[in-house]
Protein backbone atom coordinates (compact mmCIF):
# COMPACT_ATOMS: atom_id res chain seq x y z
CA UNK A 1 13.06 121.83 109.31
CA UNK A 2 16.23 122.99 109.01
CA UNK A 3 15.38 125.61 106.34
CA UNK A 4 12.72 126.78 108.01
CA UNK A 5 14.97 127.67 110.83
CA UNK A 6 16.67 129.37 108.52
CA UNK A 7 14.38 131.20 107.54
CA UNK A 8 13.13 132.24 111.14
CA UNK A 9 16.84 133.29 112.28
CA UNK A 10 17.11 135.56 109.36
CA UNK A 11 13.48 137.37 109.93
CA UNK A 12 15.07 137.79 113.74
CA UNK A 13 17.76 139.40 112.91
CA UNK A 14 16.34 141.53 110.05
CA UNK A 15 13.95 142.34 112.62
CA UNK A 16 16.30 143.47 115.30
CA UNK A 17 19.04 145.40 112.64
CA UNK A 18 15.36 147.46 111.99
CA UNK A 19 14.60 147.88 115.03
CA UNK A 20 17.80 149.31 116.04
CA UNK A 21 18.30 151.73 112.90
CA UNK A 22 14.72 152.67 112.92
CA UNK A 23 14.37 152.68 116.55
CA UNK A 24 16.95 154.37 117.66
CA UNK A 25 19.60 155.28 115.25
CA UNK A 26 17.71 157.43 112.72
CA UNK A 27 15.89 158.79 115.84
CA UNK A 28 19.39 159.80 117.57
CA UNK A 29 20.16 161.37 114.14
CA UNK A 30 17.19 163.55 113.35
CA UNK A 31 17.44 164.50 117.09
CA UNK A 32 20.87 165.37 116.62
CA UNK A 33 20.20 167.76 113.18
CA UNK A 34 17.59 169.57 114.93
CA UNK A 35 19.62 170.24 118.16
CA UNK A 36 22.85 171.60 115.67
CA UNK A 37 20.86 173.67 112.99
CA UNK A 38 17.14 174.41 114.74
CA UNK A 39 17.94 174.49 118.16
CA UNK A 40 15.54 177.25 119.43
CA UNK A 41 12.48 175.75 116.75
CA UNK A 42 14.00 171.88 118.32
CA UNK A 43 13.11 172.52 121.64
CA UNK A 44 9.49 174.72 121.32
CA UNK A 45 11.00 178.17 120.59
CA UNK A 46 10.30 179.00 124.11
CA UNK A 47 10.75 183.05 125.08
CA UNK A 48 13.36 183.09 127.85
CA UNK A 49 14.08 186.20 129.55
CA UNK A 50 17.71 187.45 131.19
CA UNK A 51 16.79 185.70 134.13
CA UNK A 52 15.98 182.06 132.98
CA UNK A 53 12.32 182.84 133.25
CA UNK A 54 9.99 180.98 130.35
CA UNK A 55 7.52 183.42 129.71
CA UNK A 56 5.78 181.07 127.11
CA UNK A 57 5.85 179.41 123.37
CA UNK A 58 5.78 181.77 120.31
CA UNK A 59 4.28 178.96 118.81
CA UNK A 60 0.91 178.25 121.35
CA UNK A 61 -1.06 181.34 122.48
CA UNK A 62 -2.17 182.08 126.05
CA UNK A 63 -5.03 183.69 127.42
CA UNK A 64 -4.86 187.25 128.67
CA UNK A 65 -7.46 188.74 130.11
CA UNK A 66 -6.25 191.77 131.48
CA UNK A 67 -7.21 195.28 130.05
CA UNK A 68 -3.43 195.79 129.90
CA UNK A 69 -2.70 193.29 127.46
CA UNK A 70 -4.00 192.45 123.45
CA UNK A 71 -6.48 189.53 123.82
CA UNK A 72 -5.97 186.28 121.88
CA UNK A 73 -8.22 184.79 119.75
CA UNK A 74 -10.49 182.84 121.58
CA UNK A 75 -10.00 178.95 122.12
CA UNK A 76 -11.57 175.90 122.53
CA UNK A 77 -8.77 173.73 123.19
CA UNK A 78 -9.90 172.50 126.56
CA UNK A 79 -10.01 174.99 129.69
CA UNK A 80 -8.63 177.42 127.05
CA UNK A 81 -5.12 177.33 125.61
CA UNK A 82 -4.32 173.45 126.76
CA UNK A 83 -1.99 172.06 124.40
CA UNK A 84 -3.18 168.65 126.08
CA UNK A 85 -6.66 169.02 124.76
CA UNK A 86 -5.76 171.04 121.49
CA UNK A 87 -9.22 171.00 118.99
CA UNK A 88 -11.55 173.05 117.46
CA UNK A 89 -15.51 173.26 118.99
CA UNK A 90 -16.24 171.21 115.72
CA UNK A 91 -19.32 173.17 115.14
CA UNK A 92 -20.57 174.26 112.25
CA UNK A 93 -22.06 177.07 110.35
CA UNK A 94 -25.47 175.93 111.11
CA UNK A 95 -25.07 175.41 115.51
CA UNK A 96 -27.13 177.59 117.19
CA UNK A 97 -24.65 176.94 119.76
CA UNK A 98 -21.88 178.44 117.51
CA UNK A 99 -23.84 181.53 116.64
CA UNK A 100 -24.78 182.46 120.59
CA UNK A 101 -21.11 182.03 120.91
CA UNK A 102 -20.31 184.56 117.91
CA UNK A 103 -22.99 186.83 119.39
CA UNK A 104 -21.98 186.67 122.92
CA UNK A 105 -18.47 187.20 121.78
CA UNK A 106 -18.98 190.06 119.35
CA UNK A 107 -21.03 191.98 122.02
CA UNK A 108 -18.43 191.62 124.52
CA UNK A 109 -15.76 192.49 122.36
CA UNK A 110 -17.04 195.92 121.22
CA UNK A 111 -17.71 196.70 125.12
CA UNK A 112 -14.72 195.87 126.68
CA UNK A 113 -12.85 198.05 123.41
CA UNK A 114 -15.29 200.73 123.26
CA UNK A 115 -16.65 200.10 119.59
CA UNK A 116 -20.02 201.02 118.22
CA UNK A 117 -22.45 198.90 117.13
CA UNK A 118 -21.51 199.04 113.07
CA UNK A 119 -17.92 198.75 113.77
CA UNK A 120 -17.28 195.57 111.77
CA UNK A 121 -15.16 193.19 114.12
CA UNK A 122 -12.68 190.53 112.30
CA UNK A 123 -13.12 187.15 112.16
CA UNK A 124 -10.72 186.04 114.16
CA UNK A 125 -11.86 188.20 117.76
CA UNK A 126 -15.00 185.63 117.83
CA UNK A 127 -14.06 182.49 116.47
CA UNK A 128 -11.72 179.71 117.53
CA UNK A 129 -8.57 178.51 115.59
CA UNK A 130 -8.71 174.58 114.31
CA UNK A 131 -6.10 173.66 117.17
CA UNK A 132 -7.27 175.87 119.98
CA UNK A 133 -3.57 177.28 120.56
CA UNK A 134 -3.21 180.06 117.57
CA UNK A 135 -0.59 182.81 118.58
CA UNK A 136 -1.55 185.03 116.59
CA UNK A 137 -4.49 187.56 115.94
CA UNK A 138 -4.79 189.82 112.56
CA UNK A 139 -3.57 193.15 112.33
CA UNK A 140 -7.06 194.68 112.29
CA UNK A 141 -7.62 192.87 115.30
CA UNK A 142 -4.45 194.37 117.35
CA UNK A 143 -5.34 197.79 115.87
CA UNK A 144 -9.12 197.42 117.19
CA UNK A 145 -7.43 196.98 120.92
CA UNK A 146 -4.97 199.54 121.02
CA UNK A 147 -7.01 202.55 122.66
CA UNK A 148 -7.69 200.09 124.99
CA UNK A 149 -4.12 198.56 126.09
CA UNK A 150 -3.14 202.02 125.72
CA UNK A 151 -5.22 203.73 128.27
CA UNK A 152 -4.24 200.60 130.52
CA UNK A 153 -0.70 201.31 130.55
CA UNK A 154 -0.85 205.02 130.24
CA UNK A 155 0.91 205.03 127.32
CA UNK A 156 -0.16 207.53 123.86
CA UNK A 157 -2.18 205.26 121.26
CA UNK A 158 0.48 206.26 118.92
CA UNK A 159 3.44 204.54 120.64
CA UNK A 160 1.50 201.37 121.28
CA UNK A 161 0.49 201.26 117.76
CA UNK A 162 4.46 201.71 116.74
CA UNK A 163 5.01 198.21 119.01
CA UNK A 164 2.20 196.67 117.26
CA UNK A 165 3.57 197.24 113.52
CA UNK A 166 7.35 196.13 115.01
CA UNK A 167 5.51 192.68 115.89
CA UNK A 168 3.64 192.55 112.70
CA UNK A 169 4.53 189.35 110.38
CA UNK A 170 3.76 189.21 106.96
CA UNK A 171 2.05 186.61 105.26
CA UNK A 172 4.13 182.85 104.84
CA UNK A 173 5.97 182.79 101.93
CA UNK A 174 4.77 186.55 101.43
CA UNK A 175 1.10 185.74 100.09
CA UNK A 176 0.24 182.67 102.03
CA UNK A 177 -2.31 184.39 105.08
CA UNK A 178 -2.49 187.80 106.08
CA UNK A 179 -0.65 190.55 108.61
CA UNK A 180 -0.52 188.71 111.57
CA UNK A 181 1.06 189.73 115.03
CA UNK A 182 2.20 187.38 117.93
CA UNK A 183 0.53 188.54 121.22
CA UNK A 184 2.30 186.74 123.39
CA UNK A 185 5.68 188.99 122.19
CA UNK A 186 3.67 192.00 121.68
CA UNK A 187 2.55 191.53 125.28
CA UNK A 188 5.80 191.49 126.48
CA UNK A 189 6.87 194.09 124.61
CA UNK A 190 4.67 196.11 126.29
CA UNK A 191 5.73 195.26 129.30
CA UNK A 192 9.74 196.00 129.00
CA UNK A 193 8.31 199.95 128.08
CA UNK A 194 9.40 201.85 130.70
């Protein structure tokens, strides 16, 4: 009896010197690392402007649906754009479902930016991203919208395309994805023009 005691108070205590390194020392610790060396990435790389206002997440997209502003890829994370409720549609290339979608959405996108009917339309106008959330939308995508946002804020096509290419990223790791721009920072952008 008396080794299995023994036994028992050393499985307690291992149990509790775990709990407390794993629990909340190394938590304390990788807290602590990301607060010194990735504080803006540590805390959701929010976009703060001069006067303490949080305009957003570079990192989750919104939906904008005014004529003023580049329009996000569309999501199906929820009531569009939740991070609570962050999916895909999980459909697949065979839905009928998915393909009205695609149709619907490719037919509304060439209206509301004035295209023709052969004016191929990129991917990523008419389909959702895998979370829902995606900030960004290609560059072909941006380009397709500027005569649009341009007209909306009176501004020459030319200068709104000069914002777009200053918010253009490259690819990760320059040849993981394509030209991407954020349109949450693009939007805003275009909002600070005078």
């Amino acid at each position: 009896m008396k080794a299995f005691f023994s036994e028992l108070r050393g499985a307690i205590f291992s149990t509790l010197i775990l709990a407390v390194v794993c629990c909340g020392v190394y938590p304390l610790v990788v807290f602590g690392i990301g607060q010194v060396l990735f504080h803006d990435k540590a805390n959701g790389s929010l976009i703060v402007d001069k006067d303490g206002t949080i305009h957003g997440s570079r990192l989750l997209g919104q939906n904008f649906t005014n004529p003023k502003y580049f329009h996000p890829r569309p999501s199906a994370a929820g009531n569009g754009y939740d991070a609570a409720n962050s999916s895909g549609s999980n459909l697949g290339p065979t839905s009928q479902k998915l393909n009205d979608a695609i149709k619907d959405r490719v037919e509304a996108y060439r209206k509301e930016n004035g295209l023709t009917e052969t004016e191929p339309i990129p991917a990523d106008a008419v389909t959702t991203s895998g979370s829902g959330l995606d900030p960004h939308i290609s560059l072909r995508n941006a380009e397709l919208q500027i005569p649009r946002v341009a007209k909306a804020h009176a501004l020459p096509e030319g200068k709104v395309h000069e914002v777009v290419l200053q918010h253009t990223e490259g690819p990760d790791l320059g040849f993981l994805g394509e030209w991407r721009v954020n349109v949450l920072m693009l939007n805003i952008a275009l909002d600070s023009i005078k």
